[in-house]
C-alpha atoms as a PDB file:
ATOM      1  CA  UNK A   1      48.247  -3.033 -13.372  1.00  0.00           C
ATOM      2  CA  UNK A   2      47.526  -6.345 -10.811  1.00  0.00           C
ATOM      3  CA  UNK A   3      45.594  -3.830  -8.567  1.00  0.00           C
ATOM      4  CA  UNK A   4      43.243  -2.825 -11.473  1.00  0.00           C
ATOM      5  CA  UNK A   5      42.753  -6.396 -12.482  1.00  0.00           C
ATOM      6  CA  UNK A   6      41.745  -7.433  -9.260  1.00  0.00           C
ATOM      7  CA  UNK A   7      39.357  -3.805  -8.423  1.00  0.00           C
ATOM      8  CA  UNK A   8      37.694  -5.404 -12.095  1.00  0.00           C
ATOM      9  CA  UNK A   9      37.760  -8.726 -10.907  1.00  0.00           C
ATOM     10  CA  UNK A  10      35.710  -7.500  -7.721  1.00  0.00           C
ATOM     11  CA  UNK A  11      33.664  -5.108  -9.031  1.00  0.00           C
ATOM     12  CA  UNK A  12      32.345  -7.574 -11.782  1.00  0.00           C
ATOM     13  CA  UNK A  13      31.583 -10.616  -8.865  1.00  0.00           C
ATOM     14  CA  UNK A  14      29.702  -7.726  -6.814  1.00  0.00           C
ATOM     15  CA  UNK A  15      27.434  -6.572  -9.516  1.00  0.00           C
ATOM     16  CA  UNK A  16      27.346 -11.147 -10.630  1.00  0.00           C
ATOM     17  CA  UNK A  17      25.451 -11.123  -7.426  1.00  0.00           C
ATOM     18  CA  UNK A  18      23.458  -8.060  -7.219  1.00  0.00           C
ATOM     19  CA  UNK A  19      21.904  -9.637 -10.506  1.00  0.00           C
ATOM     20  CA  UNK A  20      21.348 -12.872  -8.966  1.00  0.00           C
ATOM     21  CA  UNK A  21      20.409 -11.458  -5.376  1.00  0.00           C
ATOM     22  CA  UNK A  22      17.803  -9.033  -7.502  1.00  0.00           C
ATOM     23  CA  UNK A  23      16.789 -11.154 -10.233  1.00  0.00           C
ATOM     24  CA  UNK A  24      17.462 -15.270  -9.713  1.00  0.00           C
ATOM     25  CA  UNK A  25      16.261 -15.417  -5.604  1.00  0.00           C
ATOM     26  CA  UNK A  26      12.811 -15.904  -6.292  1.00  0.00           C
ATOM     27  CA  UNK A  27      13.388 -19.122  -8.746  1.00  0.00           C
ATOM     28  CA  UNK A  28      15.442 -20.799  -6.237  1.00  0.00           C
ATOM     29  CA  UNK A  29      13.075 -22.744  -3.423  1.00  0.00           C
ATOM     30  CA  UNK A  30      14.546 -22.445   0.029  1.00  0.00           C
ATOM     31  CA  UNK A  31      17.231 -24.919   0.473  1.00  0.00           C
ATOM     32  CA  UNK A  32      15.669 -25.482   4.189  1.00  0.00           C
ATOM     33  CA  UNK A  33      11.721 -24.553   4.096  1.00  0.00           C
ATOM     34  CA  UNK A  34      10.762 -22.898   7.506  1.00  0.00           C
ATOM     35  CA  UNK A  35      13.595 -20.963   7.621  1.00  0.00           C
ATOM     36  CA  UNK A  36      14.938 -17.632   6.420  1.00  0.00           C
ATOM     37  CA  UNK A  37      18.329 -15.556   6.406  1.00  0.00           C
ATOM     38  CA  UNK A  38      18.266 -13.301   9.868  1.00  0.00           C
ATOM     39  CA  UNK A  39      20.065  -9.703   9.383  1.00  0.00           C
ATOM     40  CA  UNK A  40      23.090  -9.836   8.860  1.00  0.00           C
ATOM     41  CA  UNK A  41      22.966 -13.289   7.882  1.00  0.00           C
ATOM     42  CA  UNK A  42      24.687 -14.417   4.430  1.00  0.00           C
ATOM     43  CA  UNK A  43      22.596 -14.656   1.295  1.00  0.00           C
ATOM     44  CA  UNK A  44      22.349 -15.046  -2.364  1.00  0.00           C
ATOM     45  CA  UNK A  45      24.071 -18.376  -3.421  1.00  0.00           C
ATOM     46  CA  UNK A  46      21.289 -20.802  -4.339  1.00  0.00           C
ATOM     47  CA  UNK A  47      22.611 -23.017  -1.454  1.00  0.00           C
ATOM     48  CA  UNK A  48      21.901 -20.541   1.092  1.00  0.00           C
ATOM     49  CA  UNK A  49      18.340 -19.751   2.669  1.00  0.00           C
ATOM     50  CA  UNK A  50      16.407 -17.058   1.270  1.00  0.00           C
ATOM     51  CA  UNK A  51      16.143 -13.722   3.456  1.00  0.00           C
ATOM     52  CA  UNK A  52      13.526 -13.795   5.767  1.00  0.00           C
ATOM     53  CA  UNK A  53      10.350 -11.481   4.490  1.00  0.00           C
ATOM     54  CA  UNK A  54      11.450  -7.963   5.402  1.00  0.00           C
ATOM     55  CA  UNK A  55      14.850  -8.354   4.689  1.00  0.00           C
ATOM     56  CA  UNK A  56      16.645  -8.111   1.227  1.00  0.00           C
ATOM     57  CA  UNK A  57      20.328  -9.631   0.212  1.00  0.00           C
ATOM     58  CA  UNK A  58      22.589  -7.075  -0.327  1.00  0.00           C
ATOM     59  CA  UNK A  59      25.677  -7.365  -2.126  1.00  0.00           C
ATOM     60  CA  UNK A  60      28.949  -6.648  -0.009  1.00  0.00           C
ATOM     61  CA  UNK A  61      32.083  -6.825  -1.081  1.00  0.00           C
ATOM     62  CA  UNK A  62      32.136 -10.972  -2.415  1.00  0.00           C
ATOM     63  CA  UNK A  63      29.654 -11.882  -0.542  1.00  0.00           C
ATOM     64  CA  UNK A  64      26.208 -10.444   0.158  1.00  0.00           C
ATOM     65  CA  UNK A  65      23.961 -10.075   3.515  1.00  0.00           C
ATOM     66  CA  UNK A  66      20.577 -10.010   4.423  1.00  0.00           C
ATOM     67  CA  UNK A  67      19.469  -6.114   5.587  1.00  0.00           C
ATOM     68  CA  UNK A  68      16.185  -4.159   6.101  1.00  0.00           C
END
């Protein structure tokens, strides 16, 4: 019963992100203008830099990561 509360718990922040990462990047302004999340650099929290152009976020796990 824990373990399915927890795979919910995850699953639920995963797909929280993927909606941000797909849907709330663009309204954020980069935190630091000039510079952009490398690959495999961490992304999607509107504290972090944007991916560079190229790249997206993609959600892994809790966290997400920029990728071609």
């Amino acid at each position: 019963m824990a373990m399915r509360l927890v795979r919910n718990f995850v699953l639920l922040a995963v797909l929280a992100l993927a909606a941000h990462a797909t849907a709330g990047a663009d309204k954020h302004p980069n935190p630091k203008p000039g510079r952009c999340g490398v690959a495999g650099q961490q992304c999607g929290a509107p504290i972090l830099a944007s991916c560079c152009p190229g790249l997206v976020c993609v959600p892994a796990s809790t966290r997400a990561f920029c990728e071609k």
